[in-house]
C-alpha atoms as a PDB file:
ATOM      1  CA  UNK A   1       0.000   0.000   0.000  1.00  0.00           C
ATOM      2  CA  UNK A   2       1.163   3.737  -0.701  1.00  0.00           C
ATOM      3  CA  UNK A   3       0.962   6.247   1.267  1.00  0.00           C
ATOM      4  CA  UNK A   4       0.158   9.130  -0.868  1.00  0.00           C
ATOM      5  CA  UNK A   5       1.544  12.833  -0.021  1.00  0.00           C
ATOM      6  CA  UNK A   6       0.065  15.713  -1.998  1.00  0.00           C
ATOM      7  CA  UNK A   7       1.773  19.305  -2.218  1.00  0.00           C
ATOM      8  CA  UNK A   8       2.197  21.910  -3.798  1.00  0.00           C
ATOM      9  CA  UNK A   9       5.834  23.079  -4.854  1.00  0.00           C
ATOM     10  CA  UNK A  10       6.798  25.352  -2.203  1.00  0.00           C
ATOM     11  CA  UNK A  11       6.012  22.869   0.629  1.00  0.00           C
ATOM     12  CA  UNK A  12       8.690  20.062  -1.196  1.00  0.00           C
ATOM     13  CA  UNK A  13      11.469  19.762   0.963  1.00  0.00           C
ATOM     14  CA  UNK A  14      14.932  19.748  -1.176  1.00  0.00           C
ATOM     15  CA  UNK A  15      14.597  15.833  -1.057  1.00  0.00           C
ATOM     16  CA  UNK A  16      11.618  15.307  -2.322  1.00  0.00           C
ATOM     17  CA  UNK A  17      12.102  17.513  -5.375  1.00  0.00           C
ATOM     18  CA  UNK A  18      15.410  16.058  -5.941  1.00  0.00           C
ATOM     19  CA  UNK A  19      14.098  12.103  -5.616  1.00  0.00           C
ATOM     20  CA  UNK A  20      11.235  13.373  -7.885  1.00  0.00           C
ATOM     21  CA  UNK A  21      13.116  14.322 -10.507  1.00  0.00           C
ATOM     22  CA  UNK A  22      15.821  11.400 -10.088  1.00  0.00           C
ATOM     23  CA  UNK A  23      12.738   9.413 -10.590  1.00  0.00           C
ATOM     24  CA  UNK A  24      11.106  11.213 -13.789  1.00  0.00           C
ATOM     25  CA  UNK A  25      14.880  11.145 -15.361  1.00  0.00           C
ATOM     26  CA  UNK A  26      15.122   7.368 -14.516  1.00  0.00           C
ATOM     27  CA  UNK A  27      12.271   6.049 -16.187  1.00  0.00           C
ATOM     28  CA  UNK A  28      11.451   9.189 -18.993  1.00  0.00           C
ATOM     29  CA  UNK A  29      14.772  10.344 -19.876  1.00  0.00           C
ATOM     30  CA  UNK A  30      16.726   7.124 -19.096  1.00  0.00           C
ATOM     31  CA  UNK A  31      14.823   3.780 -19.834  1.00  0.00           C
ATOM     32  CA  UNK A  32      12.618   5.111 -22.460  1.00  0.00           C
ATOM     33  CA  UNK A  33      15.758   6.920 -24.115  1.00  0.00           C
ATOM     34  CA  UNK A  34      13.790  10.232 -24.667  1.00  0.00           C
ATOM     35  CA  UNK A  35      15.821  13.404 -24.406  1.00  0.00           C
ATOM     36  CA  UNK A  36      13.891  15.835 -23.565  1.00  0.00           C
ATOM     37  CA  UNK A  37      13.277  18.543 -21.110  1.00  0.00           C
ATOM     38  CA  UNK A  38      11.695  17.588 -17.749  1.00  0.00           C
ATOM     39  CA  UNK A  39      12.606  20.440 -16.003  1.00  0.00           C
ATOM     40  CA  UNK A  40       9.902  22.969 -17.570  1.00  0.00           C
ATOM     41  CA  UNK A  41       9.670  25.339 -15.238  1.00  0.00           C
ATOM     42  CA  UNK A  42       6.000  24.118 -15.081  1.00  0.00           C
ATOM     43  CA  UNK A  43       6.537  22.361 -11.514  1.00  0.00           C
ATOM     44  CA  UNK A  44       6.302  25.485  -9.757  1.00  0.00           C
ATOM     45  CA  UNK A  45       2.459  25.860 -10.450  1.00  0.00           C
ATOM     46  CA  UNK A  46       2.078  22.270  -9.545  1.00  0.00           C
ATOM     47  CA  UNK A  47       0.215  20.152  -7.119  1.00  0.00           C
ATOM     48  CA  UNK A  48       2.508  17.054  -6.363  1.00  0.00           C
ATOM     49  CA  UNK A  49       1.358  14.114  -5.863  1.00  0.00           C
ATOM     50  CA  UNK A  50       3.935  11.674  -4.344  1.00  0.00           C
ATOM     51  CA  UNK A  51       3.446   7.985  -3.779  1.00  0.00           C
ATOM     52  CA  UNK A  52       5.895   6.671  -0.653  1.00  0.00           C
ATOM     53  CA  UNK A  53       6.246   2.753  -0.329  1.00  0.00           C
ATOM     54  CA  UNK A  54       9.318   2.324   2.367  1.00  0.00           C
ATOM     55  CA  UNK A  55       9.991   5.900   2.553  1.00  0.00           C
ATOM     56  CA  UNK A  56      10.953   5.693  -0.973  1.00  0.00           C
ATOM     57  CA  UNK A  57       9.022   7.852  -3.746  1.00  0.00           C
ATOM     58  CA  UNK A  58       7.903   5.191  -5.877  1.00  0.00           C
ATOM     59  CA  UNK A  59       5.097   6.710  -7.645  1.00  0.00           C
ATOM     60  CA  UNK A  60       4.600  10.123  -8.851  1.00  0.00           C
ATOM     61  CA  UNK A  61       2.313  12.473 -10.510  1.00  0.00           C
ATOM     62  CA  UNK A  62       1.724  16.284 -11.442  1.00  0.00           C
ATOM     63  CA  UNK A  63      -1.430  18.437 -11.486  1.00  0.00           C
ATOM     64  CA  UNK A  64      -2.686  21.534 -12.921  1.00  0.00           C
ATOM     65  CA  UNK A  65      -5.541  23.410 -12.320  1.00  0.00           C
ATOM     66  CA  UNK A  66      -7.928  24.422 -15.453  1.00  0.00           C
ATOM     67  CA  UNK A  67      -5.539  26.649 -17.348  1.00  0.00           C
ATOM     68  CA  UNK A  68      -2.478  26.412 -16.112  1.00  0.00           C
ATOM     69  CA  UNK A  69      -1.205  23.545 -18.980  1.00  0.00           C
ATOM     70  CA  UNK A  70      -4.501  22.778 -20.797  1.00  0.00           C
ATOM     71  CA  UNK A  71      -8.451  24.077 -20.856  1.00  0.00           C
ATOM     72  CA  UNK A  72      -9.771  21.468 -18.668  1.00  0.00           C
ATOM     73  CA  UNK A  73      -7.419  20.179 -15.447  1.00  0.00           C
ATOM     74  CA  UNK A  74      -4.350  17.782 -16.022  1.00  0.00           C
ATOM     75  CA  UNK A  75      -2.202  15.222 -15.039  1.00  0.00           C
ATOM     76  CA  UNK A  76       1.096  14.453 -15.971  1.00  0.00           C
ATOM     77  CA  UNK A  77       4.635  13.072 -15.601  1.00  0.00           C
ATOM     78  CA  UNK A  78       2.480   9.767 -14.108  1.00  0.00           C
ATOM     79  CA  UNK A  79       5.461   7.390 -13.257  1.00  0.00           C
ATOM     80  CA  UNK A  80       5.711   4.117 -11.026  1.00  0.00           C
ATOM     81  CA  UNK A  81       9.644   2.819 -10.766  1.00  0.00           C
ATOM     82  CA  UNK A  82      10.046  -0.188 -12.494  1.00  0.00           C
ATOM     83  CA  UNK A  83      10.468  -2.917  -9.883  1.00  0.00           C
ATOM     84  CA  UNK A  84       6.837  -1.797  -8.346  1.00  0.00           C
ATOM     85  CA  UNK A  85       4.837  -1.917 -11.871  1.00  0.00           C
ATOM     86  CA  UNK A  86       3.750  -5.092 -11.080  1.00  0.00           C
ATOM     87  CA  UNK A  87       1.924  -3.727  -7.680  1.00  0.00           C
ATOM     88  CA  UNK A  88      -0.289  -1.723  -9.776  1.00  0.00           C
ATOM     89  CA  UNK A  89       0.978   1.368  -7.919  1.00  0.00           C
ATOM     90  CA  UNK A  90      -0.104   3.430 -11.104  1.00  0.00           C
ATOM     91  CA  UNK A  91      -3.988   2.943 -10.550  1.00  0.00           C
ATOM     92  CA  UNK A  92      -3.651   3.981  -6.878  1.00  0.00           C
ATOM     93  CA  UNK A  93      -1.137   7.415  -7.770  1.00  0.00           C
ATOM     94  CA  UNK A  94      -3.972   7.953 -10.624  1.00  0.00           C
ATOM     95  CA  UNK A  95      -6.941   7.717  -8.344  1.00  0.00           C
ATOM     96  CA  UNK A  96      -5.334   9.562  -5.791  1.00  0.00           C
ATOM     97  CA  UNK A  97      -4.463  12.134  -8.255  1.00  0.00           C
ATOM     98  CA  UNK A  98      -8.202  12.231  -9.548  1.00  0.00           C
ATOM     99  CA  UNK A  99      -9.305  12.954  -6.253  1.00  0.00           C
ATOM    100  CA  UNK A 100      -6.831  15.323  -5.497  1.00  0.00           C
ATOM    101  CA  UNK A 101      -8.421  17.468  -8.597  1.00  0.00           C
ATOM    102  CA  UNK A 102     -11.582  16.771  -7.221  1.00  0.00           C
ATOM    103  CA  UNK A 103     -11.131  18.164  -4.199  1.00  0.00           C
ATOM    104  CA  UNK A 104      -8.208  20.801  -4.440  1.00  0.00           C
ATOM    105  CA  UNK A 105      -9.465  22.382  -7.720  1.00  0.00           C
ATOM    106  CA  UNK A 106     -13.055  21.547  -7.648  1.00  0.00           C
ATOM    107  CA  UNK A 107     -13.724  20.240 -11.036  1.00  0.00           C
ATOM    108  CA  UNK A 108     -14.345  16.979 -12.469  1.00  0.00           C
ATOM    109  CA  UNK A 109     -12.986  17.254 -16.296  1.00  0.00           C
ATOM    110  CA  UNK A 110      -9.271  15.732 -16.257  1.00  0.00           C
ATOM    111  CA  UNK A 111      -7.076  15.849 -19.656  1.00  0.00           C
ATOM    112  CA  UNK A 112      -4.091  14.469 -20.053  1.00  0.00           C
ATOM    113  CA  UNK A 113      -1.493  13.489 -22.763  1.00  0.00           C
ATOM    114  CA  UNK A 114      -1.571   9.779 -22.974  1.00  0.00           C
ATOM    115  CA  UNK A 115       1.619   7.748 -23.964  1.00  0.00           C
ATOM    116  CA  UNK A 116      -0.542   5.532 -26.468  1.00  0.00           C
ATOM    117  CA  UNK A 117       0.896   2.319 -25.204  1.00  0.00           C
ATOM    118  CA  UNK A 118      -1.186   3.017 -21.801  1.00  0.00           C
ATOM    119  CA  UNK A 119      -4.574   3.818 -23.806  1.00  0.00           C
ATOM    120  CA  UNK A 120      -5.850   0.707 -21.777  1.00  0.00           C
ATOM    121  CA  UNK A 121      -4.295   1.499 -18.113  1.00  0.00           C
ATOM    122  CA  UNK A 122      -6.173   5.227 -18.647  1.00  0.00           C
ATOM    123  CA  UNK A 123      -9.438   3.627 -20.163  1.00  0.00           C
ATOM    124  CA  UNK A 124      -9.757   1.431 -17.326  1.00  0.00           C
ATOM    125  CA  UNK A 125      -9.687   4.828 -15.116  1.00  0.00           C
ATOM    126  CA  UNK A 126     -12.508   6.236 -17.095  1.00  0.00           C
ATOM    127  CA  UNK A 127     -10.292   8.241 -19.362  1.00  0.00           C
ATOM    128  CA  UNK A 128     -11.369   8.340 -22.955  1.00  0.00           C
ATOM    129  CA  UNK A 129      -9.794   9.441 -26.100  1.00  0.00           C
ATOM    130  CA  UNK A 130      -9.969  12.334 -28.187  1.00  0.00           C
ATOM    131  CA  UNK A 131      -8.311  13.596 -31.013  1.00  0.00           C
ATOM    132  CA  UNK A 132      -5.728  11.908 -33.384  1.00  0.00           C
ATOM    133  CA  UNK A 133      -2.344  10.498 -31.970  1.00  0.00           C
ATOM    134  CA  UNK A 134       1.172  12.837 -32.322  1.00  0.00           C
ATOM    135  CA  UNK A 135       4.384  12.244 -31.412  1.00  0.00           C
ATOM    136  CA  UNK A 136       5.350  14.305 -28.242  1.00  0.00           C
ATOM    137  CA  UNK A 137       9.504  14.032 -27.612  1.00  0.00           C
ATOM    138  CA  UNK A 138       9.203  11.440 -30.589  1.00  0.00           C
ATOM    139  CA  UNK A 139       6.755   9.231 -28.388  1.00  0.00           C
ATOM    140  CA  UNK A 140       3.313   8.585 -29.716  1.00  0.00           C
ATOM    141  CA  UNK A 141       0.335  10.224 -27.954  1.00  0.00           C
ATOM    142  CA  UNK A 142      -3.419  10.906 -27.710  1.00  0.00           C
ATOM    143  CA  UNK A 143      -5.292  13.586 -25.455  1.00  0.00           C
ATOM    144  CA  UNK A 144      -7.469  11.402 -23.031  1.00  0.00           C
ATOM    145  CA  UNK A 145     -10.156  13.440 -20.989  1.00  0.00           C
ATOM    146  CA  UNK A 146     -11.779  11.878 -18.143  1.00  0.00           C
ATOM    147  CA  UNK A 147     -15.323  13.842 -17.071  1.00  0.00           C
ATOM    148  CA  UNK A 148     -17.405  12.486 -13.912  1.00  0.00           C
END
């Protein structure tokens, strides 16, 4: 089980934000070879949400209120370390994360850019496609939105 931490960026201490982004770099930057910019200077409007198993971050996930990345509220940079996939940590940072826009930002219509490979993870969370695919950072992706 995770415990789940939300914040937003001012309340990280130096630790967190540094295990944060060692995590996003392992798993975006490193073992999907992607180079591309993580640090977007888009974390400091942020609400965090960090999953702990151990004291170890070993889920993570960003969100944005409506506006602040796309119309409707977002998630992004959703990452689970590799050795804990098989936990299903993902579905329990996601829901988490749903909630967390729920109740922080009061709105129910999620979007998010969907690496298409995980169509059927983010179906299974209610999140439904729309639009064509693109290549973001030469990965293909759909926009997902998610309205309850």
């Amino acid at each position: 089980m995770l415990n789940i931490v939300i914040k937003p960026f001012n309340e990280l201490s130096i630790l967190e934000l540094y295990n944060l982004l060692q995590l996003r770099s392992e798993v975006f930057v490193v073992e999907q070879d992607c180079v591309y910019q993580d640090i977007d200077g888009k974390d400091q409007n942020a609400l965090h949400v960090i999953g702990y198993k151990n004291e170890r971050i070993v889920a993570y996930t960003r969100l944005f209120k409506p506006g602040d990345y796309f119309k409707a509220s977002s998630i992004g940079r959703v990452v689970v370390v590799k050795n804990q996939r098989q936990f299903k940590y993902g579905y329990d940072i996601m829901e988490a994360s749903i909630k967390a826009i729920k109740t922080h930002f009061n709105v129910t219509e999620i979007k998010i850019s969907a690496q298409c490979y995980l169509k059927k993870f983010y179906n299974n969370l209610e999140f439904f496609e729309v639009g064509e695919e693109y290549l973001e950072d030469g990965i293909p992706h759909i926009g997902m939105l998610y309205k309850k």
